[in-house]
N, C-alpha and C. Protein backbone atom coordinates (compact mmCIF):
# COMPACT_ATOMS: atom_id res chain seq x y z
N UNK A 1 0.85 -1.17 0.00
CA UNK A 1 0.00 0.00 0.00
C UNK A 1 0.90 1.23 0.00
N UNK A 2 0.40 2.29 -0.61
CA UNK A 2 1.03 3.30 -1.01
C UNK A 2 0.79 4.26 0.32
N UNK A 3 1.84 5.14 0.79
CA UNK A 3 1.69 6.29 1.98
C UNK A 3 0.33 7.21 1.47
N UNK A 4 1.20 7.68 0.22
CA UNK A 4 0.06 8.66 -0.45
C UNK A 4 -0.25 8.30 -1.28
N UNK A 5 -1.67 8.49 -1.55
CA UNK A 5 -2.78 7.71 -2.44
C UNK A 5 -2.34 8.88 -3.86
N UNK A 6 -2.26 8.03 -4.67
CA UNK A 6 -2.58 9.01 -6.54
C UNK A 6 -3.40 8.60 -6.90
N UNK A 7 -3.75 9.96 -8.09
CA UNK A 7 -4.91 9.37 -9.00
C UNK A 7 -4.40 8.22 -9.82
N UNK A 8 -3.40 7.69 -9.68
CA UNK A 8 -2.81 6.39 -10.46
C UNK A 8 -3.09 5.06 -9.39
N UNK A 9 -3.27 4.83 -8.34
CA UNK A 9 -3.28 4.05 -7.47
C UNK A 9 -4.86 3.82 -7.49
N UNK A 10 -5.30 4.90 -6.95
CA UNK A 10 -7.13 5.53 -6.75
C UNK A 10 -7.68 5.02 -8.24
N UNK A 11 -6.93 4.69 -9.54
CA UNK A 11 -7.83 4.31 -10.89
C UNK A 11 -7.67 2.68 -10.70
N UNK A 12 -6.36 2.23 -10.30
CA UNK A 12 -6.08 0.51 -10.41
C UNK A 12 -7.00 0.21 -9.71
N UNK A 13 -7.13 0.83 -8.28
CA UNK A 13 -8.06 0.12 -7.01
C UNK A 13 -9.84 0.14 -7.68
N UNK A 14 -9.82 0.85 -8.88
CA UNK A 14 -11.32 0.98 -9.00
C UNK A 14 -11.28 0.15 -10.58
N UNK A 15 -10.28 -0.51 -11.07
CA UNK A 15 -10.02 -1.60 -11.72
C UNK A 15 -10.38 -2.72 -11.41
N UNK A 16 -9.93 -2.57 -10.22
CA UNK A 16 -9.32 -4.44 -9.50
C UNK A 16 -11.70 -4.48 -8.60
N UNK A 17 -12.46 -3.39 -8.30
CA UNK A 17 -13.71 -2.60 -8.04
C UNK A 17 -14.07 -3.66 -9.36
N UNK A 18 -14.34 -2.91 -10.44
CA UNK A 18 -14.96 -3.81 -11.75
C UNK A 18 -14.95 -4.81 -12.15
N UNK A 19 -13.74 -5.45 -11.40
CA UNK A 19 -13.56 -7.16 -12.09
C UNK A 19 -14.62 -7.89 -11.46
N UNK A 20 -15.54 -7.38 -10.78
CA UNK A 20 -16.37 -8.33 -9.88
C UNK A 20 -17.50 -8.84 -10.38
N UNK A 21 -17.07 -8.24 -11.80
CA UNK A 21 -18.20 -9.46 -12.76
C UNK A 21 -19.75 -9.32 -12.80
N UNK A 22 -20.84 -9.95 -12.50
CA UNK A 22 -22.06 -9.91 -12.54
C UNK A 22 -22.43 -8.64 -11.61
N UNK A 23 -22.13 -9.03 -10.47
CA UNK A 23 -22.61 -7.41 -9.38
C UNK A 23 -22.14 -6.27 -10.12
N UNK A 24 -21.27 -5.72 -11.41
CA UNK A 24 -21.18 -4.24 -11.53
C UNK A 24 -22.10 -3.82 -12.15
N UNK A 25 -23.11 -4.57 -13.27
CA UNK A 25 -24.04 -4.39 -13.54
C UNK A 25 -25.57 -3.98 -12.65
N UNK A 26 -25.51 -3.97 -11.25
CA UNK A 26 -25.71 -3.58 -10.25
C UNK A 26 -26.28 -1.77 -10.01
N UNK A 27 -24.86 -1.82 -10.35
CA UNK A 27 -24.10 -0.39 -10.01
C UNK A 27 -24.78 0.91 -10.95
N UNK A 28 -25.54 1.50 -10.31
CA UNK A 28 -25.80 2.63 -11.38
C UNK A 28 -25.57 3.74 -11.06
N UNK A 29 -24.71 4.35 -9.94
CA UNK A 29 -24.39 5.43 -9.34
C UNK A 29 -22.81 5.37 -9.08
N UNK A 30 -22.28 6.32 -9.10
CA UNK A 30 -20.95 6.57 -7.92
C UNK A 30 -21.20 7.68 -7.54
N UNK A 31 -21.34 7.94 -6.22
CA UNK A 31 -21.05 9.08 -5.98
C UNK A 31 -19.45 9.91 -4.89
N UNK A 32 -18.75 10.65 -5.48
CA UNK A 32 -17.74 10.91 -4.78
C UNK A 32 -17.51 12.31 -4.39
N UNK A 33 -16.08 12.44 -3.82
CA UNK A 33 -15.71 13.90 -3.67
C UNK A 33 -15.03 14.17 -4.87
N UNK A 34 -14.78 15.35 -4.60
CA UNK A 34 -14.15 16.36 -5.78
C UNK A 34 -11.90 16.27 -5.54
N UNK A 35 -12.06 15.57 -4.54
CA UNK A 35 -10.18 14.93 -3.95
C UNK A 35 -9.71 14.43 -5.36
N UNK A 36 -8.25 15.61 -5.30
CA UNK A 36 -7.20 15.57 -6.44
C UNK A 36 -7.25 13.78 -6.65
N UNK A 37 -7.15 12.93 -5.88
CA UNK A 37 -6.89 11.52 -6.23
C UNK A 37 -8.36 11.02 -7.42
N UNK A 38 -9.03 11.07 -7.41
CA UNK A 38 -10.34 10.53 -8.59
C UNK A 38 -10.07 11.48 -9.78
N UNK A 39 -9.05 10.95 -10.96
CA UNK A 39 -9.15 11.58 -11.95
C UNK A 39 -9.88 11.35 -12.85
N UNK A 40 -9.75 11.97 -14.17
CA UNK A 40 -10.41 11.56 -15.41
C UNK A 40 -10.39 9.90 -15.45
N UNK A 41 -9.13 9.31 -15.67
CA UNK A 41 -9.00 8.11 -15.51
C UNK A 41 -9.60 7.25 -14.84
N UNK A 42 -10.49 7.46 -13.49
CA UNK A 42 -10.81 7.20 -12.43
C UNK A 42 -12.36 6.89 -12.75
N UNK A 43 -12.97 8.08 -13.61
CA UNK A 43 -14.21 8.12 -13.53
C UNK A 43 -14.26 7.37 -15.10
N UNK A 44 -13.09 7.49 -15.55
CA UNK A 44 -14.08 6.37 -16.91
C UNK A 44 -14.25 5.49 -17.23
N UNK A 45 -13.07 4.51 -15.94
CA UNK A 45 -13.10 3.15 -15.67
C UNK A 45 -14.55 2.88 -15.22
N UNK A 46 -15.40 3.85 -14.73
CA UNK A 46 -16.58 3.55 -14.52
C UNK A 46 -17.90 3.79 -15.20
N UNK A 47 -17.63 4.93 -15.85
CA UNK A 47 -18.47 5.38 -17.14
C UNK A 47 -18.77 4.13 -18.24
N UNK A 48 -17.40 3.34 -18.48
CA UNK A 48 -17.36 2.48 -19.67
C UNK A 48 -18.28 1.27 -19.15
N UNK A 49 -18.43 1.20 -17.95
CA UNK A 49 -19.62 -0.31 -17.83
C UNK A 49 -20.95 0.84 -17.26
N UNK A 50 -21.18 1.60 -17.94
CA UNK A 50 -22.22 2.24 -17.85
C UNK A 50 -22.95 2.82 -16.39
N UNK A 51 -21.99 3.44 -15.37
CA UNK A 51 -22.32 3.54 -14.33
C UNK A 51 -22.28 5.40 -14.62
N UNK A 52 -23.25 5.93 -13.92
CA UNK A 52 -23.19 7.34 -13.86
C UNK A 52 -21.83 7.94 -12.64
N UNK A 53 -21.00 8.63 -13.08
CA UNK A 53 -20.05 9.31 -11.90
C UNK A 53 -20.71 10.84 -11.74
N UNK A 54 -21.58 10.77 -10.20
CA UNK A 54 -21.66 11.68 -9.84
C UNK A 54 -20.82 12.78 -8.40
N UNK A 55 -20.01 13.89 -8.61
CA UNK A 55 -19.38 14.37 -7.84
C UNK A 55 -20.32 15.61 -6.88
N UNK A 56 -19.87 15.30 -5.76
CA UNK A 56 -20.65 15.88 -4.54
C UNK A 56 -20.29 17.88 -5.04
N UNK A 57 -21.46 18.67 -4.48
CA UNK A 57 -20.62 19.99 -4.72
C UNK A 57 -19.52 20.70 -4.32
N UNK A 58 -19.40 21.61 -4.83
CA UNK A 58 -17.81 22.57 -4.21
C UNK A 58 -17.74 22.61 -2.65
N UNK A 59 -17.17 22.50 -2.16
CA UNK A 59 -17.24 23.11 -0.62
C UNK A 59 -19.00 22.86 0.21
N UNK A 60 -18.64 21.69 -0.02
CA UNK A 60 -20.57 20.97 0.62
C UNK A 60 -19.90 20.05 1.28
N UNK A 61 -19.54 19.90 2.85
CA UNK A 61 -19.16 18.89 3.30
C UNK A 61 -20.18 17.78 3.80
N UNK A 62 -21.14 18.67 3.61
CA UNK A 62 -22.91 17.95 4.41
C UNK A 62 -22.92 16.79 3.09
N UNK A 63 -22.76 17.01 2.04
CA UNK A 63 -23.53 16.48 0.62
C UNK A 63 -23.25 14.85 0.85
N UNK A 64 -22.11 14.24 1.37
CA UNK A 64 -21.63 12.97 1.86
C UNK A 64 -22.15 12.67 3.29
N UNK A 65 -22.83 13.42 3.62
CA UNK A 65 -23.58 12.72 5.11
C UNK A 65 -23.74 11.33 5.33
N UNK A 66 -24.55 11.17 4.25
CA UNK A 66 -25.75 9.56 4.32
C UNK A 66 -24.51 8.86 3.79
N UNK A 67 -23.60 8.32 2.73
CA UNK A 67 -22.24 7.94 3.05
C UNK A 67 -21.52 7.74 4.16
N UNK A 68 -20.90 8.82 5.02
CA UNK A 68 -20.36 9.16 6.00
C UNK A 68 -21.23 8.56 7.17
N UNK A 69 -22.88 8.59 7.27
CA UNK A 69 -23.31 7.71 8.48
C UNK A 69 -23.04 6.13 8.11
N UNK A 70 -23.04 5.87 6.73
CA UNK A 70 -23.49 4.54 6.77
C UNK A 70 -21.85 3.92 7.03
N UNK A 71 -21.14 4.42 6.33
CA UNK A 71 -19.59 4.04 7.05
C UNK A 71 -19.39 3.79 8.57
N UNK A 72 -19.56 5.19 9.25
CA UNK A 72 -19.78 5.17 10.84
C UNK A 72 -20.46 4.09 11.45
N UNK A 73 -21.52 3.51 10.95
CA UNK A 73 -22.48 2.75 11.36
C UNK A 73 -22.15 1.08 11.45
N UNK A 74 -21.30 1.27 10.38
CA UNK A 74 -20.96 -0.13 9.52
C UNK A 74 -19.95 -0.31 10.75
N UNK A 75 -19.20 0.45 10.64
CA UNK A 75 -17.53 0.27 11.43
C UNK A 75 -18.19 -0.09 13.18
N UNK A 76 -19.33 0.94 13.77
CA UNK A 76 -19.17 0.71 14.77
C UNK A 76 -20.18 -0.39 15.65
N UNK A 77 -21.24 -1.61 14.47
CA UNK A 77 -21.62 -2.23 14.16
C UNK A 77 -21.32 -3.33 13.99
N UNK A 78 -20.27 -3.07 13.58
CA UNK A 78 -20.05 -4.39 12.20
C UNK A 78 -18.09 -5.22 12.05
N UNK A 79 -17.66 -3.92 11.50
CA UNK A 79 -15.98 -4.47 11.54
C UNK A 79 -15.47 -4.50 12.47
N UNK A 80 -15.78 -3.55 13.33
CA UNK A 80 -14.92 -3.36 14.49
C UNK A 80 -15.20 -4.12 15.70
N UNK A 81 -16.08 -5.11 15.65
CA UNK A 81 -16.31 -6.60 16.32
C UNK A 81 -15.92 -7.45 16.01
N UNK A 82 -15.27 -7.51 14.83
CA UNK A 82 -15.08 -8.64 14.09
C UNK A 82 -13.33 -8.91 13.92
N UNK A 83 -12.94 -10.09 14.24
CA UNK A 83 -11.67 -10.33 13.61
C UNK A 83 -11.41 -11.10 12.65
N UNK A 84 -11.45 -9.90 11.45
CA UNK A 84 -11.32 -10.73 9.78
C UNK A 84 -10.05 -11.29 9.52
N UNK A 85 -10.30 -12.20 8.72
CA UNK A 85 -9.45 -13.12 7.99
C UNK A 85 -8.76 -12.80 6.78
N UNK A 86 -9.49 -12.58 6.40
CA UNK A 86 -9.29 -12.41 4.76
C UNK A 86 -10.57 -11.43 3.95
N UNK A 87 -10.56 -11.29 2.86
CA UNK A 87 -11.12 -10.49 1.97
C UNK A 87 -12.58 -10.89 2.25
N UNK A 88 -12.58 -12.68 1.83
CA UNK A 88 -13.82 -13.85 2.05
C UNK A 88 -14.62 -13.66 3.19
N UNK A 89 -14.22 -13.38 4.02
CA UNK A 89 -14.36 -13.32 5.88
C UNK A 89 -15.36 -11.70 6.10
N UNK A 90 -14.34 -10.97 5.08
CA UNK A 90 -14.98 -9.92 5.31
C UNK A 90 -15.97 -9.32 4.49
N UNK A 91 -16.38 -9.94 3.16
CA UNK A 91 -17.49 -9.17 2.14
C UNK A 91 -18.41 -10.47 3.07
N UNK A 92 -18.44 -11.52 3.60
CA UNK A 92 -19.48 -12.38 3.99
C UNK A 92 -19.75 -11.54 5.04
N UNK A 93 -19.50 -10.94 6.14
CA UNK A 93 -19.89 -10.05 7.04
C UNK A 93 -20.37 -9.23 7.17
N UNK A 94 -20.36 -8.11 5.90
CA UNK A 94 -20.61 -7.21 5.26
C UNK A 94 -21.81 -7.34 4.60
N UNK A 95 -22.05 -8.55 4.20
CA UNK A 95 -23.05 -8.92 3.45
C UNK A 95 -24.57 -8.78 3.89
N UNK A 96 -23.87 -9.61 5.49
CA UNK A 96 -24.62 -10.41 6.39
C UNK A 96 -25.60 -9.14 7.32
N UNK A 97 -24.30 -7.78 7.56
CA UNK A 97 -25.15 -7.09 8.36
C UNK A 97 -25.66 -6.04 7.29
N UNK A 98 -25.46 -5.95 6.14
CA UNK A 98 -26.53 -5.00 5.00
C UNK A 98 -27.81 -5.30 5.23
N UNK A 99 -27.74 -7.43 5.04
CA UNK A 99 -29.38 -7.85 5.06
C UNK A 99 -30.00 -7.67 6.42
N UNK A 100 -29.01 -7.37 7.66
CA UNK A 100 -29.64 -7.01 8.78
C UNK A 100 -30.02 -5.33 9.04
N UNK A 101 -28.97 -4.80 8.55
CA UNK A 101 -29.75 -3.07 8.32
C UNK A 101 -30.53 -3.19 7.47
N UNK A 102 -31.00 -3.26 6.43
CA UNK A 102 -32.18 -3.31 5.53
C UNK A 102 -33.41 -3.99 5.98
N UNK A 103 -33.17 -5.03 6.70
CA UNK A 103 -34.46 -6.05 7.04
C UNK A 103 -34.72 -6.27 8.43
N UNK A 104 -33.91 -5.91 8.88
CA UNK A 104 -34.58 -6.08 10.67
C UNK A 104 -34.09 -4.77 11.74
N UNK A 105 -32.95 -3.72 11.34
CA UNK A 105 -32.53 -2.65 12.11
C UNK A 105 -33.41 -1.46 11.83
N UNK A 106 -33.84 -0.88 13.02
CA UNK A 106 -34.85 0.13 13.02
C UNK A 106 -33.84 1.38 12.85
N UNK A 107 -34.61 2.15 11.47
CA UNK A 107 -33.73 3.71 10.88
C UNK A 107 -35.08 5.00 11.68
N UNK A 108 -33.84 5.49 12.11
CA UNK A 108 -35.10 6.79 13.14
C UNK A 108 -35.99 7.26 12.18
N UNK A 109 -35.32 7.47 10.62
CA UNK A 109 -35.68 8.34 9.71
C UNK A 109 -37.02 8.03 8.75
N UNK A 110 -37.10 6.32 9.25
CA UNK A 110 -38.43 5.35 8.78
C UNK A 110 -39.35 5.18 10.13
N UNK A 111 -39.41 5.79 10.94
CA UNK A 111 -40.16 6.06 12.13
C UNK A 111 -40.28 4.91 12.99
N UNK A 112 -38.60 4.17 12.98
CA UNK A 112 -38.40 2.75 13.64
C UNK A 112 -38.45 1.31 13.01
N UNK A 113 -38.97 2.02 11.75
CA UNK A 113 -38.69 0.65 10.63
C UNK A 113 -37.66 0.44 10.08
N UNK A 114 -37.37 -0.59 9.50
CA UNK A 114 -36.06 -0.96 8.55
C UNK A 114 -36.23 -0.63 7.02
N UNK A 115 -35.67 -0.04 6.26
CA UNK A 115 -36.28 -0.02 4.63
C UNK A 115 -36.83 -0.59 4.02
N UNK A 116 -36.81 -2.11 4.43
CA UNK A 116 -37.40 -3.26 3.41
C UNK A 116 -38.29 -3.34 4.04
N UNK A 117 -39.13 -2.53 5.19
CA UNK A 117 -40.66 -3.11 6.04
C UNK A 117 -41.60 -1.87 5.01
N UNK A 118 -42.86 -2.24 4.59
CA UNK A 118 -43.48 -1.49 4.49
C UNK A 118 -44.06 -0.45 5.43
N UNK A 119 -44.89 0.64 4.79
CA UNK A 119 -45.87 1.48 5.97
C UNK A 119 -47.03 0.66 6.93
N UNK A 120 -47.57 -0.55 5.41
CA UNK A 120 -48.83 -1.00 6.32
C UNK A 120 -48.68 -2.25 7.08
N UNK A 121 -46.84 -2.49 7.38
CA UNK A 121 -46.62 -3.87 7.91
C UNK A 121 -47.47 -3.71 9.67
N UNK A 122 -48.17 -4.77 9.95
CA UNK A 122 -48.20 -5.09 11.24
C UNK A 122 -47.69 -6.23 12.18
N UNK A 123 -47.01 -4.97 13.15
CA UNK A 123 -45.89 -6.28 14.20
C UNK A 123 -46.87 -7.22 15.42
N UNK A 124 -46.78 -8.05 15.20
CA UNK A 124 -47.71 -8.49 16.23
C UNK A 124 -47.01 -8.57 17.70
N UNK A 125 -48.48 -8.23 18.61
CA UNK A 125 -48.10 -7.85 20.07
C UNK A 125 -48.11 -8.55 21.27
N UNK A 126 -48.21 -9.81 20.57
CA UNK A 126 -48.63 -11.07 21.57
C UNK A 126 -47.86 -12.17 21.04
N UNK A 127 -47.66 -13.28 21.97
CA UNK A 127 -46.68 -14.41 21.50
C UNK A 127 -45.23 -14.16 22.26
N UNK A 128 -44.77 -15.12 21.80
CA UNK A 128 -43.18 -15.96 22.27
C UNK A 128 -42.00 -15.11 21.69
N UNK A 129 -41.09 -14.49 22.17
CA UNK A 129 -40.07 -14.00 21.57
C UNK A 129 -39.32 -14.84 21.17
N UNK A 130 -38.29 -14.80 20.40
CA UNK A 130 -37.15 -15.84 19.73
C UNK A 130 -36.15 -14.79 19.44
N UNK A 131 -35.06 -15.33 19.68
CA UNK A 131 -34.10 -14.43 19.16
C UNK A 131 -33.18 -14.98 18.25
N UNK A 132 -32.52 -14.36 17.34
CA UNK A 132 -32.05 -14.96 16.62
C UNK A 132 -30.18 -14.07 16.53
N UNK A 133 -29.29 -15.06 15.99
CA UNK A 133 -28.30 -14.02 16.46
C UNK A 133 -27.64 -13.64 14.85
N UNK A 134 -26.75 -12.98 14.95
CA UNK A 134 -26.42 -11.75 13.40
C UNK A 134 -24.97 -12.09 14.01
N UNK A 135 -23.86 -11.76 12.73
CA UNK A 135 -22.48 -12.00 12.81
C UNK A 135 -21.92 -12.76 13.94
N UNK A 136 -22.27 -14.15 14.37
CA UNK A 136 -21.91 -15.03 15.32
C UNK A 136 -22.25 -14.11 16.43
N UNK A 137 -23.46 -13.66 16.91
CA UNK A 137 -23.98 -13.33 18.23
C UNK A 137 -23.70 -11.80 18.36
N UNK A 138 -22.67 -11.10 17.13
CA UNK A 138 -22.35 -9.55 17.94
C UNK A 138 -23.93 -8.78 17.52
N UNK A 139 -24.80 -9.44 16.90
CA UNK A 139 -25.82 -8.83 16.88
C UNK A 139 -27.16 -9.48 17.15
N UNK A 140 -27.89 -9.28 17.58
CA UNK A 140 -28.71 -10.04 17.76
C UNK A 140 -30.67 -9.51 17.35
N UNK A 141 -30.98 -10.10 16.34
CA UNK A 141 -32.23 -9.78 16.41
C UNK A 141 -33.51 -10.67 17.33
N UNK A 142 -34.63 -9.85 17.45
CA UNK A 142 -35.68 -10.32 18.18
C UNK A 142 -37.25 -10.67 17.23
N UNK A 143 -37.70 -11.55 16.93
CA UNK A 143 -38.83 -12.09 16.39
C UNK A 143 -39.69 -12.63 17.11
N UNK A 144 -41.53 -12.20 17.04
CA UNK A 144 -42.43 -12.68 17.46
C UNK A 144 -42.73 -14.10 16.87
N UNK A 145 -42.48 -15.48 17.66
CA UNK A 145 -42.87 -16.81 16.99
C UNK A 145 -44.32 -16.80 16.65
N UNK A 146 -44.15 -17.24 15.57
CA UNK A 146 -45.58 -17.51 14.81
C UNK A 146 -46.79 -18.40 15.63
């Protein structure tokens, strides 16, 4: 790994990003900063499999918020419980607590729901709890048994 990152380093790493085959087709956004390291080069390695490169505005440090939480969130969640192995170790972890923020972690901003719950879901208020556990126990969700 390089001390200081170039826009020559910052284009390979978003090379070695694309080789991942079926998932880049996925991809229909980038969004980044305006940092000397993302050059021309940078953004057309991503343009060419048809992904839009969109750059945050001039002097908007707010514009990367929702980025910047979901990083925070991830790390203090997620990696930083974990002692990874390898690359394998760690996109399976990663994986694991996306489908748990999306499908069972309550976002303040969904009024305690998770994204994937609808408005007209109903939780039922009676019955057996079960718990179930997320990344070998560092997380743990709670379900009403059927």
């Amino acid at each position: 790994m390089t001390a200081h990152r170039t826009g020559t380093w910052t284009a390979q790493q978003a090379r070695k990003l694309m080789n991942l085959g079926q998932r880049v087709s996925s991809f229909r956004f980038l969004i980044r900063d305006r940092d000397a390291k993302f050059t021309e080069a940078f953004d057309e390695i991503f343009v060419g499999d048809g992904v839009t490169v969109m750059k945050t505005p001039p002097r908007m440090p707010r514009a990367n918020c929702y980025a910047e939480c979901w990083v925070r969130t991830v790390r203090a969640e997620c990696t930083d419980l974990m002692l990874i192995y390898d690359e394998r170790h760690l996109r399976s972890g990663l994986e694991e607590y996306a489908e748990h923020s999306n499908a069972h972690r309550p976002h303040q901003s969904r009024r305690q729901r998770p994204p994937d719950q609808g408005e007209g879901v109903v939780v039922p208020m009676e019955g057996r709890i079960q718990r179930r556990k997320v990344l070998s126990g560092a997380i743990n969700e709670y379900h009403r048994a059927a």
